[in-house]
Protein backbone atom coordinates (compact mmCIF):
# COMPACT_ATOMS: atom_id res chain seq x y z
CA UNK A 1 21.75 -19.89 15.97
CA UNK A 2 25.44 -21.07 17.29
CA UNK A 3 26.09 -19.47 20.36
CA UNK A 4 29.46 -18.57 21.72
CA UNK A 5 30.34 -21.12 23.99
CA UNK A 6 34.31 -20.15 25.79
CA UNK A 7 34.36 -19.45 29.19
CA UNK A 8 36.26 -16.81 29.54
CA UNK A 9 34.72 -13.88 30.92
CA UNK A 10 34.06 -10.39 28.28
CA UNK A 11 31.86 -7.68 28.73
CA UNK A 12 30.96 -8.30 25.23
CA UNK A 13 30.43 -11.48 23.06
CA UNK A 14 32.56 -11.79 20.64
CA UNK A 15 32.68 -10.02 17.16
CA UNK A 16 31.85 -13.34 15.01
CA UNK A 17 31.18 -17.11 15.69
CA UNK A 18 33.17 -19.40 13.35
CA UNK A 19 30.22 -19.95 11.01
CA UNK A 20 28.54 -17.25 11.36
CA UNK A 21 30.76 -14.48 10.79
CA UNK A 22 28.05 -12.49 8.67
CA UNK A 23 24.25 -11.72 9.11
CA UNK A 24 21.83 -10.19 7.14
CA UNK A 25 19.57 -8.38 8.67
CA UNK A 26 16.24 -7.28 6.26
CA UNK A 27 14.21 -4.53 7.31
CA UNK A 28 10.51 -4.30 5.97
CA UNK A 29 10.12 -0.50 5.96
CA UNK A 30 7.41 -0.50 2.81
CA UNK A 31 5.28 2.32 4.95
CA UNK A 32 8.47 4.56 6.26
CA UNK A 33 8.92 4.39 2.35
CA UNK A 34 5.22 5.71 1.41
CA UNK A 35 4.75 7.88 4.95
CA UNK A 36 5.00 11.49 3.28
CA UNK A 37 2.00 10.33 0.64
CA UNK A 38 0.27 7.83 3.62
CA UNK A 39 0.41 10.86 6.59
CA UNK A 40 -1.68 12.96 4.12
CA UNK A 41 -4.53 10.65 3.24
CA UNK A 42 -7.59 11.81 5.11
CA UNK A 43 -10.04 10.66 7.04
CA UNK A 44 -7.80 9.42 9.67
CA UNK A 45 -9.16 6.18 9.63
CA UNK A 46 -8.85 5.68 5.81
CA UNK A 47 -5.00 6.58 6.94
CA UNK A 48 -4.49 3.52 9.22
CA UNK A 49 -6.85 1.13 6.61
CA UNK A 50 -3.47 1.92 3.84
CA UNK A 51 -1.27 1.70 6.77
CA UNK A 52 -2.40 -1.70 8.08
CA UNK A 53 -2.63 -2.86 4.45
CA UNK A 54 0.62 -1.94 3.63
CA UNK A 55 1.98 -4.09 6.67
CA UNK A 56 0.09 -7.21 6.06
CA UNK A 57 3.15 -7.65 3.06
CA UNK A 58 5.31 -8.05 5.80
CA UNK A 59 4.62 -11.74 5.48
CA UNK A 60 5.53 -11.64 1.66
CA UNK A 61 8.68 -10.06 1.75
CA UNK A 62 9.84 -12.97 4.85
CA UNK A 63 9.99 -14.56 1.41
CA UNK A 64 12.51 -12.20 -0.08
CA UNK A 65 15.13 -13.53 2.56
CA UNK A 66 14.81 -16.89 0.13
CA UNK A 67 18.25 -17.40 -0.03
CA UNK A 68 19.51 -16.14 2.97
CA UNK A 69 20.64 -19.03 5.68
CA UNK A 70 21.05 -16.72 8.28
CA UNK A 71 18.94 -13.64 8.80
CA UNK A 72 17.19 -10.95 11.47
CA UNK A 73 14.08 -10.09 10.13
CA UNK A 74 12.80 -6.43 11.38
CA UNK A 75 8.76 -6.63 10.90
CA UNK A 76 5.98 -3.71 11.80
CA UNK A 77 3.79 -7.30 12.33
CA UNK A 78 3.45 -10.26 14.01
CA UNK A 79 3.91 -13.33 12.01
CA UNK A 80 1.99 -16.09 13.21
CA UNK A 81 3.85 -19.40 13.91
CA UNK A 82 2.32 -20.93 11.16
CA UNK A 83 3.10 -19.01 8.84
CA UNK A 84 6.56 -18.96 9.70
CA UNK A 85 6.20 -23.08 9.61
CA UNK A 86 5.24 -22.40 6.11
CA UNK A 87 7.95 -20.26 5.07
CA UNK A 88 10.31 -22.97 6.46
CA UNK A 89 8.20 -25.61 4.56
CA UNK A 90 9.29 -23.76 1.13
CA UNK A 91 12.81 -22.55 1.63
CA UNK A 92 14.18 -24.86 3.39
CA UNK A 93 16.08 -24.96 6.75
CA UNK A 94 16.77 -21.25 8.01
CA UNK A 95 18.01 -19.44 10.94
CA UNK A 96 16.54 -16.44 11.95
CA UNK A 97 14.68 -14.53 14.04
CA UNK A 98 11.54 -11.83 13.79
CA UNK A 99 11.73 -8.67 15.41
CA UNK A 100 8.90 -5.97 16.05
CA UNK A 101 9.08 -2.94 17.82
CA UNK A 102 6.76 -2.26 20.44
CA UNK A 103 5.47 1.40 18.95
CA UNK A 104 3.51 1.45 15.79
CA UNK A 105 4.52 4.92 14.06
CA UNK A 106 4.84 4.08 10.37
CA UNK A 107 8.35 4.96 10.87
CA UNK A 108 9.83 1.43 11.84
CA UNK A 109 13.67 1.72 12.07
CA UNK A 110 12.79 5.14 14.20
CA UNK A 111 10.49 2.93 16.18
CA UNK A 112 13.33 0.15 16.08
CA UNK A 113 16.23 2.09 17.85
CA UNK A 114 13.49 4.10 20.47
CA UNK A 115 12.57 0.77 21.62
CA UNK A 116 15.24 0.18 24.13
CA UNK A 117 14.41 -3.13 25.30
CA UNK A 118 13.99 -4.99 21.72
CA UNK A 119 16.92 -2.26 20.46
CA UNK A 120 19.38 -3.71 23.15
CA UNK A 121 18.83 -7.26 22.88
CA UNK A 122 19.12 -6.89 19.13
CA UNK A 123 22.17 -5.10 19.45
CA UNK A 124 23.50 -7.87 21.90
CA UNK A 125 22.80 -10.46 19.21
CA UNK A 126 24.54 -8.48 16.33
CA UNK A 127 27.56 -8.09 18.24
CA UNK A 128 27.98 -11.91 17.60
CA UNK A 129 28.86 -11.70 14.11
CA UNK A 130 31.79 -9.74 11.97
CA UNK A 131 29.70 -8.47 9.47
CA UNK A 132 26.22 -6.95 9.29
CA UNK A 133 24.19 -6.61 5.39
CA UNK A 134 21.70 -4.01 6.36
CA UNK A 135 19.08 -4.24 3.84
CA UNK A 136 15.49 -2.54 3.35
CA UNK A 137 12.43 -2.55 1.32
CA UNK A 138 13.59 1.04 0.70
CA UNK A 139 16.12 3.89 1.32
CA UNK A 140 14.74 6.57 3.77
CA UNK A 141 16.33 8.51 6.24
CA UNK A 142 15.26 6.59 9.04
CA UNK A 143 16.97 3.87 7.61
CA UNK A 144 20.06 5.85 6.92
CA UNK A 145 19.41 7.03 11.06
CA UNK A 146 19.74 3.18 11.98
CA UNK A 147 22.62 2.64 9.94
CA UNK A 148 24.51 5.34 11.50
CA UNK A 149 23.35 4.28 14.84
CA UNK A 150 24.37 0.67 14.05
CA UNK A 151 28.02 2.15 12.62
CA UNK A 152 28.24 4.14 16.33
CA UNK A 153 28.14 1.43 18.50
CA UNK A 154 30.95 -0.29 17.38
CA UNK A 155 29.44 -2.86 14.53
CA UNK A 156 30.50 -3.38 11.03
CA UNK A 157 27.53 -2.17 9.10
CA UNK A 158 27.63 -2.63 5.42
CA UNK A 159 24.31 -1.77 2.95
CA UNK A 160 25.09 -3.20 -0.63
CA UNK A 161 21.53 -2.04 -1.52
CA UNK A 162 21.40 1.50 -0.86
CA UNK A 163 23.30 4.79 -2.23
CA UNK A 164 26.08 6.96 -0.19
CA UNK A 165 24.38 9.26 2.43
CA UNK A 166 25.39 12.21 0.05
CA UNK A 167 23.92 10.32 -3.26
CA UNK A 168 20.47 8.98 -1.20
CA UNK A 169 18.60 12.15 -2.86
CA UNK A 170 18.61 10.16 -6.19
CA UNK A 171 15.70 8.01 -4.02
CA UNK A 172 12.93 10.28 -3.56
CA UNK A 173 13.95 12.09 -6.94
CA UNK A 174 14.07 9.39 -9.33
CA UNK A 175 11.23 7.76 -7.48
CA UNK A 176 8.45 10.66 -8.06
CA UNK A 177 6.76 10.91 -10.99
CA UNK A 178 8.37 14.43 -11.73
CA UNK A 179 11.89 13.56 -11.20
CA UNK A 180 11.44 10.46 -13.97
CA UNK A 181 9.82 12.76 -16.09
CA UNK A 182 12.61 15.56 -15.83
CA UNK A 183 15.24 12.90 -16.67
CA UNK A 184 13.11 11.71 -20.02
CA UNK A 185 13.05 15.02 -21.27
CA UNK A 186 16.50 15.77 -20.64
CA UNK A 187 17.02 12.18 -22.95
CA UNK A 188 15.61 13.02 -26.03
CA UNK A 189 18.22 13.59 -27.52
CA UNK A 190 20.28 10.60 -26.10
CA UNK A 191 17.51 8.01 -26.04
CA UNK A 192 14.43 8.81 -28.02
CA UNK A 193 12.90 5.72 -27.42
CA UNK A 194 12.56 7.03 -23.35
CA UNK A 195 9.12 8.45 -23.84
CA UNK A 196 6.51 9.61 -21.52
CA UNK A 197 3.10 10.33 -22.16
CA UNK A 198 2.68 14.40 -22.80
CA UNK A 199 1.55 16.04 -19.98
CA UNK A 200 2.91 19.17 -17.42
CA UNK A 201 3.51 19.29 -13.81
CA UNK A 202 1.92 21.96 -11.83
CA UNK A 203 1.40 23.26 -8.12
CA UNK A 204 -1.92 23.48 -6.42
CA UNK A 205 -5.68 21.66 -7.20
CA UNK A 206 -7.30 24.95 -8.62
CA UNK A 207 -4.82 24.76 -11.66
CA UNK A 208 -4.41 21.22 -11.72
CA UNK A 209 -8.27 21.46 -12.62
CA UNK A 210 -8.50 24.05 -14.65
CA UNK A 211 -5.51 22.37 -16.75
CA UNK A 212 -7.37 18.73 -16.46
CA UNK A 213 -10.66 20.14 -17.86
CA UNK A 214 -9.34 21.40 -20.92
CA UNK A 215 -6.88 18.58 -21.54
CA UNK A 216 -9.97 16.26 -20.73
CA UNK A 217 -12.76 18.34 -23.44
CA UNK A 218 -10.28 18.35 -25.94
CA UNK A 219 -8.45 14.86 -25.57
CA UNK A 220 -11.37 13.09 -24.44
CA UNK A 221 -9.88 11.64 -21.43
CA UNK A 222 -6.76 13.14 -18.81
CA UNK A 223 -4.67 11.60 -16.48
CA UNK A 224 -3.85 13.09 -12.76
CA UNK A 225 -1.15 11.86 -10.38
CA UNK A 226 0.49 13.21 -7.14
CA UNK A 227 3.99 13.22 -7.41
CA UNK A 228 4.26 10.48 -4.51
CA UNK A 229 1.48 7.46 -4.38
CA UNK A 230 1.17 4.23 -2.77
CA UNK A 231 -0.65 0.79 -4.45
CA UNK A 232 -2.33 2.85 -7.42
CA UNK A 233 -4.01 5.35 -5.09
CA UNK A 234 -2.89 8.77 -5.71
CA UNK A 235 -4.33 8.53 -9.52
CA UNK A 236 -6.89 9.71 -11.06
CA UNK A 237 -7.72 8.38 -14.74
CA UNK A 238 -10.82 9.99 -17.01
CA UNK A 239 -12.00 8.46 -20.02
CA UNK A 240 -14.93 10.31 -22.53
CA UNK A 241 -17.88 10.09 -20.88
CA UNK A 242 -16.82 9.88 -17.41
CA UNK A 243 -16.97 14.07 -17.05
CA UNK A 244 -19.65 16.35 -17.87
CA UNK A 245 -18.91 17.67 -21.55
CA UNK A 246 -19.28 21.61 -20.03
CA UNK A 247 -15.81 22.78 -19.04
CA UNK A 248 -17.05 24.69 -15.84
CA UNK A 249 -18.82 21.42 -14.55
CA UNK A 250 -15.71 19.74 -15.72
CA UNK A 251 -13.37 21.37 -13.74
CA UNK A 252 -15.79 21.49 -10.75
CA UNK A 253 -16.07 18.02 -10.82
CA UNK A 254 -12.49 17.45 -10.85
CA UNK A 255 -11.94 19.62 -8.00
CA UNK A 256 -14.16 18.29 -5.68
CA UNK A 257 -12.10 15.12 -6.12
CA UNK A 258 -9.10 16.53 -5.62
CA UNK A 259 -10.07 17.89 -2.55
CA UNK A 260 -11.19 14.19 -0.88
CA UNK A 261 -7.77 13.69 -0.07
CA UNK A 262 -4.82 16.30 1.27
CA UNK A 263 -1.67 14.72 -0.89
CA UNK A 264 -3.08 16.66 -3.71
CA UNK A 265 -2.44 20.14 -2.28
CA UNK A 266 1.13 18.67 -0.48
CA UNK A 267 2.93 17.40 -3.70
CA UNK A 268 2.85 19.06 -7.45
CA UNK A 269 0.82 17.62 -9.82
CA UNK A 270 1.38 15.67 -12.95
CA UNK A 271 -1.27 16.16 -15.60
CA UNK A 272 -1.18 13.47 -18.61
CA UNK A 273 -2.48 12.71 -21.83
CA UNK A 274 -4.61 9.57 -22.03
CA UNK A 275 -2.94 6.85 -23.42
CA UNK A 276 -5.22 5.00 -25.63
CA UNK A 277 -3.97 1.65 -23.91
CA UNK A 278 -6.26 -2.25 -24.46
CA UNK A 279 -6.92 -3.58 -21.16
CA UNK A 280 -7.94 -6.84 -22.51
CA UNK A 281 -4.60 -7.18 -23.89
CA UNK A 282 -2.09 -9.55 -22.13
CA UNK A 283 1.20 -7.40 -22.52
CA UNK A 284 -0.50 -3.78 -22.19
CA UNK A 285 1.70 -2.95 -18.81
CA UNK A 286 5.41 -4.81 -19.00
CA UNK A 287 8.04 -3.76 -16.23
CA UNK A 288 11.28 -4.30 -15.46
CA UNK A 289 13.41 -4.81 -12.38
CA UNK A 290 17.27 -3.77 -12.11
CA UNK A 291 19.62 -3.90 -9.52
CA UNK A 292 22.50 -1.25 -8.90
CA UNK A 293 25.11 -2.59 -7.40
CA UNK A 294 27.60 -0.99 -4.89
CA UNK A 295 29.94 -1.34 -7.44
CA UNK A 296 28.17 0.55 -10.04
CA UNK A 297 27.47 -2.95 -12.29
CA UNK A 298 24.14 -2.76 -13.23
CA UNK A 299 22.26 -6.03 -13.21
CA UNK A 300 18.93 -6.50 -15.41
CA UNK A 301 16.69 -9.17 -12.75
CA UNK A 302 13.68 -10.16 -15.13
CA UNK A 303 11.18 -8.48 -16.87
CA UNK A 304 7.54 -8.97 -16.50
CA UNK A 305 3.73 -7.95 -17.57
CA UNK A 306 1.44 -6.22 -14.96
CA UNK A 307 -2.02 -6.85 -13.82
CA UNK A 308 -3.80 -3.51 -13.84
CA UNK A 309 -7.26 -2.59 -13.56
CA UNK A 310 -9.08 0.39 -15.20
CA UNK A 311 -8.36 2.64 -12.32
CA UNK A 312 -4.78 2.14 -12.33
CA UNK A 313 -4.63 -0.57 -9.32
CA UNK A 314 -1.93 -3.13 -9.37
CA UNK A 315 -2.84 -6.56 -8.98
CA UNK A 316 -0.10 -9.38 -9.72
CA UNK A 317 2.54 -9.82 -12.33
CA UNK A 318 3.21 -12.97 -15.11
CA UNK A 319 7.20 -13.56 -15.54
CA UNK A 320 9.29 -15.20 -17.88
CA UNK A 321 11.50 -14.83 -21.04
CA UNK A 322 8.01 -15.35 -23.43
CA UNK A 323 5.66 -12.96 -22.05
CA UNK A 324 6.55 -10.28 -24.08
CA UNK A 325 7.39 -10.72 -28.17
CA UNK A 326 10.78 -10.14 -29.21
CA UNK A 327 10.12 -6.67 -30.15
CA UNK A 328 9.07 -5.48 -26.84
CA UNK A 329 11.41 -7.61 -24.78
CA UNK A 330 14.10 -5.65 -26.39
CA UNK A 331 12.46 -2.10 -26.49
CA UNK A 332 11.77 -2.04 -22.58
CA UNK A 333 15.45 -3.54 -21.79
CA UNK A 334 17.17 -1.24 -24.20
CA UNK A 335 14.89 1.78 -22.36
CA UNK A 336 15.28 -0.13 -18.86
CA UNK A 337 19.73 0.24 -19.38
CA UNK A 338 19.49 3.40 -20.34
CA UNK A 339 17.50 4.62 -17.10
CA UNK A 340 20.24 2.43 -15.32
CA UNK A 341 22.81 4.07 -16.28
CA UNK A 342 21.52 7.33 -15.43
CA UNK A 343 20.65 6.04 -12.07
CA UNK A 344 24.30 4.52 -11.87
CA UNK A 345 25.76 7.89 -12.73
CA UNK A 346 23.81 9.73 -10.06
CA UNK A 347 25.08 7.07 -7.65
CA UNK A 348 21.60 5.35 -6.85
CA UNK A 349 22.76 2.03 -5.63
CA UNK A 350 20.09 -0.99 -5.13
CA UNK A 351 16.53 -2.57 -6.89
CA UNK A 352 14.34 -0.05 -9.11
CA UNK A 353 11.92 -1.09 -11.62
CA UNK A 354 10.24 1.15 -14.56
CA UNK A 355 6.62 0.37 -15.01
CA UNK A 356 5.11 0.79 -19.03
CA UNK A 357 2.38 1.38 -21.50
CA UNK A 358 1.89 -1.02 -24.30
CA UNK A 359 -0.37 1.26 -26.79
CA UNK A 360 -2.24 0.87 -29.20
CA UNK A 361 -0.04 1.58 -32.29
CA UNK A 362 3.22 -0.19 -31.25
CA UNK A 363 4.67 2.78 -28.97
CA UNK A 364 6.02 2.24 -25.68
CA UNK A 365 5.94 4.86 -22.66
CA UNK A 366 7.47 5.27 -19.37
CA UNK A 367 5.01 5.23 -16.65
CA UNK A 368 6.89 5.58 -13.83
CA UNK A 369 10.06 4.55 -11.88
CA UNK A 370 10.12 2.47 -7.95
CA UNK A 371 13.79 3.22 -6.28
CA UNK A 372 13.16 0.50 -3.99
CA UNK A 373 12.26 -2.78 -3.79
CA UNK A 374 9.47 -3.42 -5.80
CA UNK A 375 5.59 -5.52 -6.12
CA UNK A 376 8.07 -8.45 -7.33
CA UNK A 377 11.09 -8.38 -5.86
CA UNK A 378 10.12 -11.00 -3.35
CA UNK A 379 8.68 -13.07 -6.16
CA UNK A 380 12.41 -13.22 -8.10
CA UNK A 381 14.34 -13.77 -4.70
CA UNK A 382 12.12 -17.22 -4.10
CA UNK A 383 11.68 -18.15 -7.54
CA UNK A 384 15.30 -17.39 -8.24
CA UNK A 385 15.93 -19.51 -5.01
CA UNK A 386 13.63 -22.02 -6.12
CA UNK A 387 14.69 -22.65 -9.35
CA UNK A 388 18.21 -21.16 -10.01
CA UNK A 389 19.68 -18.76 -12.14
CA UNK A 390 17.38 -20.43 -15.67
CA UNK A 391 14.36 -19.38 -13.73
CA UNK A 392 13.77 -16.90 -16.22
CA UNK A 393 13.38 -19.90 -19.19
CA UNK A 394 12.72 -22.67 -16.89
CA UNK A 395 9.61 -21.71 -14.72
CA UNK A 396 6.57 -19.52 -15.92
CA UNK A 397 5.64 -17.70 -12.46
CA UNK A 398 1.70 -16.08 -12.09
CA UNK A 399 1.48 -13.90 -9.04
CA UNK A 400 -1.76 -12.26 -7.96
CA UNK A 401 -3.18 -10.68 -4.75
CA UNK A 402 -6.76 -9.80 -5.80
CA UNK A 403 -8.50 -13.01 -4.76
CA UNK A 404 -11.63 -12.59 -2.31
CA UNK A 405 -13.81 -15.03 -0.32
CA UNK A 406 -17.12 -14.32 -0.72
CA UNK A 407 -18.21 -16.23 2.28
CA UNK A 408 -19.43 -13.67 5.18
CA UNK A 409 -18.56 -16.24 7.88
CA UNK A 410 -15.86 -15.92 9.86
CA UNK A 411 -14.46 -19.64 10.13
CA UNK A 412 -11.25 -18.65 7.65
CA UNK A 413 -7.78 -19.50 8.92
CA UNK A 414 -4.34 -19.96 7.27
CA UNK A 415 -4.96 -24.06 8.40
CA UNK A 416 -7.24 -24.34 6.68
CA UNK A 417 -6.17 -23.22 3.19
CA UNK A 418 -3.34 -25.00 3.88
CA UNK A 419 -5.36 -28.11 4.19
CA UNK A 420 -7.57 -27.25 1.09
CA UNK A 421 -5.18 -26.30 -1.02
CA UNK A 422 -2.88 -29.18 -0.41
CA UNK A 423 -3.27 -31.05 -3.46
CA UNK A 424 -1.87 -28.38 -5.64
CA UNK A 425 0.81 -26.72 -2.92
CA UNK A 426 4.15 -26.44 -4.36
CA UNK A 427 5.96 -29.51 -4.49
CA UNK A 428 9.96 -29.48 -4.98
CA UNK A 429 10.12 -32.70 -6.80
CA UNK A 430 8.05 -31.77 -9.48
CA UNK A 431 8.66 -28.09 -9.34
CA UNK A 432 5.10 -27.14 -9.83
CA UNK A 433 1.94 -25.68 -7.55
CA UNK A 434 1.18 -23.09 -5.34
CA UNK A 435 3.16 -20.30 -2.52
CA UNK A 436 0.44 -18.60 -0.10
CA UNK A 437 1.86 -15.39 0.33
CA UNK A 438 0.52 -14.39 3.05
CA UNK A 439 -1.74 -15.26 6.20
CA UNK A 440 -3.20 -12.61 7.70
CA UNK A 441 -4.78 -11.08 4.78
CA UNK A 442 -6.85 -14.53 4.65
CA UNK A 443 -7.81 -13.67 8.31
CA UNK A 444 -8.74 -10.04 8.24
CA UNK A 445 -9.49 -8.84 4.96
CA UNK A 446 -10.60 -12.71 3.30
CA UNK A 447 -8.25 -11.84 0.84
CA UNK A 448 -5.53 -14.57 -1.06
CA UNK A 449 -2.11 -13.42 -2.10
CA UNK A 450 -0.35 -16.30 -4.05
CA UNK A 451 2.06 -17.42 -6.11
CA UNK A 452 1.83 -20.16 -8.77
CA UNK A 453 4.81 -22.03 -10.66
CA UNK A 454 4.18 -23.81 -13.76
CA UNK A 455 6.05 -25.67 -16.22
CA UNK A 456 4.79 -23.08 -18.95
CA UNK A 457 2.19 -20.13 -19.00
CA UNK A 458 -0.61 -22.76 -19.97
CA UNK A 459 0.34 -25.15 -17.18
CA UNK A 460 0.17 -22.22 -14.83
CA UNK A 461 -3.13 -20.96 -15.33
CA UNK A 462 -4.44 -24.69 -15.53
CA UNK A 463 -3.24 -24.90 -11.54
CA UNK A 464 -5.14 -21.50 -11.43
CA UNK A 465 -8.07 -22.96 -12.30
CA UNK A 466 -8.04 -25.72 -9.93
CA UNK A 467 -7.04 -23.61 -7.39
CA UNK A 468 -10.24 -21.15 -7.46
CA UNK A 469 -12.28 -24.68 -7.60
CA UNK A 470 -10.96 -25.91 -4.63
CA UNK A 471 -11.92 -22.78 -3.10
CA UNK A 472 -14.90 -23.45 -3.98
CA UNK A 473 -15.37 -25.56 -0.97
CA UNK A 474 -15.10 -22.80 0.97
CA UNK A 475 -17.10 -20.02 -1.34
């Protein structure tokens, strides 16, 4: 980083450098985001499991700063040097710099500013430049704190990805399941493609039972979510069979489950109708990603098919312009506007995504909406980086984080996938191979987040293939 070099005495450096008259600085605040559904789960220790989880993507989303030549980077981890050696190894020559605060709350811009030491010589840095982006996974008020805190001691704060302080309630509400599920019914009219699967919303796990056990006897399967989740937890999905048949046993059973965990008695509860969905089928979950503006132009990113298991758990995403048919493609972006401009309206500013059901039949329903950055917004920022605005037609992108070593021994280390894995890592000539997402889920959980880039969708799950055999070696 260029460093002011005049002579001349100031109590301050000066407000920009020349270059550098602008800085982004990208916070990674993916648990402040999730902390009212997170500080419920119980045991305690289950808690800081999700917690510590939820962190390791802190080495992901140094990714979604991609573009950005110049860049403070606030983290709730450490990055290992290597990793950061990697990062550099795929983007490119960057400037920037890694901050974590000291305390470990969840809540890490509170944790940012109460750390006076890292808070000071952060501010002392920022003072160097004209303009700072302030930029988050997501919206919350400790975020909005920091800005305001920023704004107070003298610095030009701007956040081009985040609503007004007096339009940031559009966050939380468009982001639960009930507030998405208010605004479809209040579209019928308007849109009647925006469709949710029937259910109710109710308060408290003794009717949220009662309710399931019916809807599950005479539906032969029932859907539960809290109104806040994190990762696919937070859901509860029956199919026939999975309950005993006898409606007293039935809503026993469900009961007990709801009371493993506390966010079932905190939030209301959303009670669904199965949907009859083909989980062999490539396109049953497509999603879209937006971005708001501060403007108010709405900006449609990519659109993309999930990876979900029976239970509801996310696990990777396929993009580009072919992996969805025609019909579809233009179903979910016709839906995916609409929600926009609702959210545009409202004055919601910055990424959301709408996750969907592909059933059986040909209908399409809303599952849900994120008001934040999302599972692949750090995948488009490189692979937009990477490849340029014709990503979406140019490059066929498979991203997954549900690979596990089944070795027990302990001998695993980022070097050494590196060195494994070498003949298929990304290469920028040919445009082709493999991104490691992450290190420290390798270390501590033996778990492999990646991305792959392929010429096409065949090409891409060929380098799959020789990826999990050079694994082998290892397995």
């Amino acid at each position: 980083m260029k460093k002011n070099t005049s002579k001349k005495k100031q109590k301050k450096p000066p407000l920009g450098n020349g270059k550098n008259n602008e800085i982004i600085v990208y916070i990674f605040n993916v648990v402040e985001d999730e902390w009212s559904f997170l500080s419920t789960v119980q045991p305690i220790e289950k808690r800081y499991e999700k917690i510590n989880s939820s962190n390791m993507a802190a080495e992901c989303y140094l990714f979604a700063n991609a573009s950005a030549d110049n860049f403070f980077y606030i983290s709730p981890i450490e990055i290992p040097e290597n990793f950061k050696n990697y990062f550099l190894e795929v983007v490119g020559k960057k400037n920037f710099e890694i901050f974590v605060p000291q305390m470990k709350t969840g809540l890490i811009c509170k944790d940012l500013y109460t750390d006076k030491s890292l808070f000071s010589d952060l501010i002392n840095k920022l003072r160097r430049y004209e303009k700072i982006k302030l930029i988050s996974y997501a919206v919350s008020p400790e975020f909005l704190e920091l800005k305001e805190r920023l704004i107070q001691l003298g610095l030009n704060v701007i956040t081009p990805e985040a609503p007004d302080l007096e339009n940031a309630w559009t966050v939380n509400f468009y982001g639960s399941k009930s507030g998405i599920r208010q605004l479809a019914q209040q579209s019928k009219a308007d849109e009647p493609d925006f469709i949710m699967p029937e259910g109710i919303i109710c308060v408290g796990r003794l009717d949220a039972a009662k309710i399931a056990a019916n809807t599950y006897l005479n539906d032969k399967g029932v859907v539960l979510k809290t109104n806040k989740g994190s990762g696919g937890d937070g859901v509860l999905i029956f199919r026939e069979g999975e309950l005993p048949n006898d409606y007293k046993m039935c809503e026993k059973r469900i009961y007990e489950l709801l009371s493993e965990d506390g966010y079932w008695e905190r939030y209301p509860i959303i009670i669904e109708k199965l949907i009859n969905v083909d989980y062999r089928s490539f396109g049953a979950f497509p999603n879209i990603e937006f971005k708001i503006h501060r403007n108010g132009k709405i900006e449609m990113l990519y659109y993309c098919v999930m990876m979900v298991t029976k239970e509801g758990k996310y696990y990777g995403l396929d993009i580009h312009e072919d992996v969805l048919n025609e019909r579809i493609a233009t179903r979910i972006t016709d839906t995916g506007y609409y929600i926009a401009e609702k959210y545009a309206e409202e004055g919601y500013r910055g990424h959301f995504d709408v996750d969907m059901i592909s059933a059986k039949g040909g209908k399409i329903y809303v599952s849900e909406s994120n008001t934040r950055n999302t599972g692949g917004t750090d995948i488009y920022k490189l692979t937009k980086y990477l490849f340029g605005d014709d990503f979406f037609s140019d490059v066929y992108v498979l991203n997954r984080n549900n690979y596990k070593f089944k070795t027990k021994k302990n001998y695993l280390t980022f070097e050494k996938i590196l060195e494994i894995t070498k003949p298929i890592l990304f290469n920028k000539k040919t445009k082709e191979g493999l991104v490691i997402s992450s290190s420290i889920s390798i270390i501590e959980n033996k778990k492999l987040l990646y991305t792959i880039y392929g010429k096409n969708k065949k090409r891409a799950y060929q380098l799959e293939q020789e990826l999990f055999k050079l694994l082998e070696k290892i397995n």
